[in-house]
C-alpha atoms as a PDB file:
ATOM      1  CA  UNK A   1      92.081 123.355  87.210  1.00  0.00           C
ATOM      2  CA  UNK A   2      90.823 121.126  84.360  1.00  0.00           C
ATOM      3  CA  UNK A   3      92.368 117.741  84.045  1.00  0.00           C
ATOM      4  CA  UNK A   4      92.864 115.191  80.592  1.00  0.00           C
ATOM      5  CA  UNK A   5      94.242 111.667  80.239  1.00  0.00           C
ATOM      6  CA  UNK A   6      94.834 109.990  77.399  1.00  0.00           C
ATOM      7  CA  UNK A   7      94.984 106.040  77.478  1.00  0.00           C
ATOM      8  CA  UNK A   8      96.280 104.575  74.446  1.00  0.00           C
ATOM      9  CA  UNK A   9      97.451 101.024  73.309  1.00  0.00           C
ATOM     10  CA  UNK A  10     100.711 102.836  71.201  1.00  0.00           C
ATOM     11  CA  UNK A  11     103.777 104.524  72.819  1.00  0.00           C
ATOM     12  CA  UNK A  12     104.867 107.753  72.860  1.00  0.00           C
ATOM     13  CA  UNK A  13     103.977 109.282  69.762  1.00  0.00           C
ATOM     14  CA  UNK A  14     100.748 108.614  69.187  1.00  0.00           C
ATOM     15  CA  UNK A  15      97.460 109.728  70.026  1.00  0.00           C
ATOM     16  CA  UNK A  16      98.293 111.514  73.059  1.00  0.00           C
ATOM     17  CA  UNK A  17     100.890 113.691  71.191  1.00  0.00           C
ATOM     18  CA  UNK A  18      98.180 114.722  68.925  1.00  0.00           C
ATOM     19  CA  UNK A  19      96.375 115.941  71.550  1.00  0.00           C
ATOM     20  CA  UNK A  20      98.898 117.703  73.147  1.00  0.00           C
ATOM     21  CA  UNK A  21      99.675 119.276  69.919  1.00  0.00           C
ATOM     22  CA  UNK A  22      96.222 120.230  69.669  1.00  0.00           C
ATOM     23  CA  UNK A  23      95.770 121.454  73.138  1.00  0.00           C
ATOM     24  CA  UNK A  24      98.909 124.026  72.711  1.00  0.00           C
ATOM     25  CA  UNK A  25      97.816 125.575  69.070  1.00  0.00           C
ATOM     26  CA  UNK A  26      94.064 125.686  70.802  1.00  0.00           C
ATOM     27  CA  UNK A  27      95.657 128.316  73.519  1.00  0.00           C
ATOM     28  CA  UNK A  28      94.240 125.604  76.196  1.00  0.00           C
ATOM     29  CA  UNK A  29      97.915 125.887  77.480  1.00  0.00           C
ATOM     30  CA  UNK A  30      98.158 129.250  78.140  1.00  0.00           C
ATOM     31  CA  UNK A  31      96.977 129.889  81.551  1.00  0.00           C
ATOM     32  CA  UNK A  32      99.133 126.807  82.803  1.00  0.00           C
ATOM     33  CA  UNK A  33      96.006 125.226  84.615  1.00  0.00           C
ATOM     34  CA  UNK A  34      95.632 122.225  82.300  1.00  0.00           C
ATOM     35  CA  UNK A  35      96.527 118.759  84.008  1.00  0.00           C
ATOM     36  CA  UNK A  36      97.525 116.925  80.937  1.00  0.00           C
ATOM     37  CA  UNK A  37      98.609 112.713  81.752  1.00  0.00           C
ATOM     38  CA  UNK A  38      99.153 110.388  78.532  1.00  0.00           C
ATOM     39  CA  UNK A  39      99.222 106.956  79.453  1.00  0.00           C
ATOM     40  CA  UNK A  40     100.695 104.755  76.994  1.00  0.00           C
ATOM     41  CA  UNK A  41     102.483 101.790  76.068  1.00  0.00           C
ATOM     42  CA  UNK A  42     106.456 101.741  77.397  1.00  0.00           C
ATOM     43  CA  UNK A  43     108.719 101.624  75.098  1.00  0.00           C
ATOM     44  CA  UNK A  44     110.268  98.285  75.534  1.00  0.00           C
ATOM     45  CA  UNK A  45     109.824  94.660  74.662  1.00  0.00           C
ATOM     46  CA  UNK A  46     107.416  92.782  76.774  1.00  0.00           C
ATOM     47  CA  UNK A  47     107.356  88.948  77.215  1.00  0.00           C
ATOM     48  CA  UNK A  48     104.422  86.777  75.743  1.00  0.00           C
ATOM     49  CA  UNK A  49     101.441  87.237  77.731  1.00  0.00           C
ATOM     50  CA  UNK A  50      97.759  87.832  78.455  1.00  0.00           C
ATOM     51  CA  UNK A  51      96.404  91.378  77.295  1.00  0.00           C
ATOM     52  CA  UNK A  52      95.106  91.661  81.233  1.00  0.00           C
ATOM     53  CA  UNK A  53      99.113  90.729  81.753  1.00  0.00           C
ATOM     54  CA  UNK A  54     100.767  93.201  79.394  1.00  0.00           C
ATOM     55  CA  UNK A  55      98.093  96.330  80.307  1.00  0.00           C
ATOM     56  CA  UNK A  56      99.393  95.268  83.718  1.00  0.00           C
ATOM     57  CA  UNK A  57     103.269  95.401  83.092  1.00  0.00           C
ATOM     58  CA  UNK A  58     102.599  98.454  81.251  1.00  0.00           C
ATOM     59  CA  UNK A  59     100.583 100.302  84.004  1.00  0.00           C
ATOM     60  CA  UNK A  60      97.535 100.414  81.340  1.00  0.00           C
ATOM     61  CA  UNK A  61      94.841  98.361  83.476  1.00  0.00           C
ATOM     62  CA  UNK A  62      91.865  99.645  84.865  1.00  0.00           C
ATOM     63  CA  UNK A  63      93.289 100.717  88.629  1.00  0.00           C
ATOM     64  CA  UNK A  64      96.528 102.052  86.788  1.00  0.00           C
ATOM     65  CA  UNK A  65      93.866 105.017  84.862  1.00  0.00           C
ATOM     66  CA  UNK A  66      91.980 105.192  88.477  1.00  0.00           C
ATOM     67  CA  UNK A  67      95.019 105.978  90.174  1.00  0.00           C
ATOM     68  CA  UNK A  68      96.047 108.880  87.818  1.00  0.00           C
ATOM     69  CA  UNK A  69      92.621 110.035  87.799  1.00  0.00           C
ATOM     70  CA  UNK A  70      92.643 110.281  91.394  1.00  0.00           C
ATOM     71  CA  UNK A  71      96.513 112.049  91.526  1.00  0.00           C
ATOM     72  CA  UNK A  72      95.218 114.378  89.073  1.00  0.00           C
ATOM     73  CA  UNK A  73      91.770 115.186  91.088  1.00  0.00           C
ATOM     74  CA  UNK A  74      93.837 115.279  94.389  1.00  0.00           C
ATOM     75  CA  UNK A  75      92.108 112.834  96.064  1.00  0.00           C
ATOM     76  CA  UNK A  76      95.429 110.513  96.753  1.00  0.00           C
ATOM     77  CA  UNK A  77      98.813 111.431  97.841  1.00  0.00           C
ATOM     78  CA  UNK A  78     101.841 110.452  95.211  1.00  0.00           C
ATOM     79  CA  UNK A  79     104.842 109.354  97.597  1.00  0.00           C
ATOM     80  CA  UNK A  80     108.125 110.685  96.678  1.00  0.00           C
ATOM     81  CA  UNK A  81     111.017 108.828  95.588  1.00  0.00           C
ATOM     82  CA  UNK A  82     114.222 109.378  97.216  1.00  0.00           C
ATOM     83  CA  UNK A  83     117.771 108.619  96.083  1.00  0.00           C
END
C-alpha cells in the first residue's frame, strides 16, 4: 500500500485538506490502499513558548513525523487505548 503525510504549521483545514481533496477527485482513493496521515497544528490555544516547545505540545517535532512514518510503514506497533 502507498503511504502520504502531510506536516503542516496550520490546523485542520489547510494544506492537508487540499490534498485530500485532491487525492479523492484524482481516483487515488479508489482502491482503498492509500495510507493518508495529516499532521497539523491542534486546534487549541497554546501557552508562550519556544517553536521546539510548541511543535512539541503539538506532536509536530521531528520524532512525532518519525513515529507516524514508522506506524504507517509497519515497522512499530500502535498500543491500544482502553476505557
Amino acid at each position: 500500500a502507498d503511504s502520504a503525510i502531510t506536516v503542516e504549521e496550520g490546523s485542520i483545514g489547510g494544506f492537508g485538506d487540499h490534498v485530500l481533496h485532491f487525492l479523492s477527485l484524482d481516483g487515488a482513493l479508489d482502491k482503498g490502499d492509500l495510507k493518508f496521515r495529516p499532521m497539523v497544528l491542534p486546534d487549541s490555544y497554546f501557552e508562550a513558548a519556544t517553536q521546539y516547545e510548541q511543535y512539541e505540545m503539538a506532536g509536530l517535532n521531528s520524532h512525532h513525523i518519525r513515529g507516524t512514518v514508522l506506524r504507517l510503514a509497519k515497522k512499530i506497533e500502535v498500543p491500544v487505548l482502553s476505557d
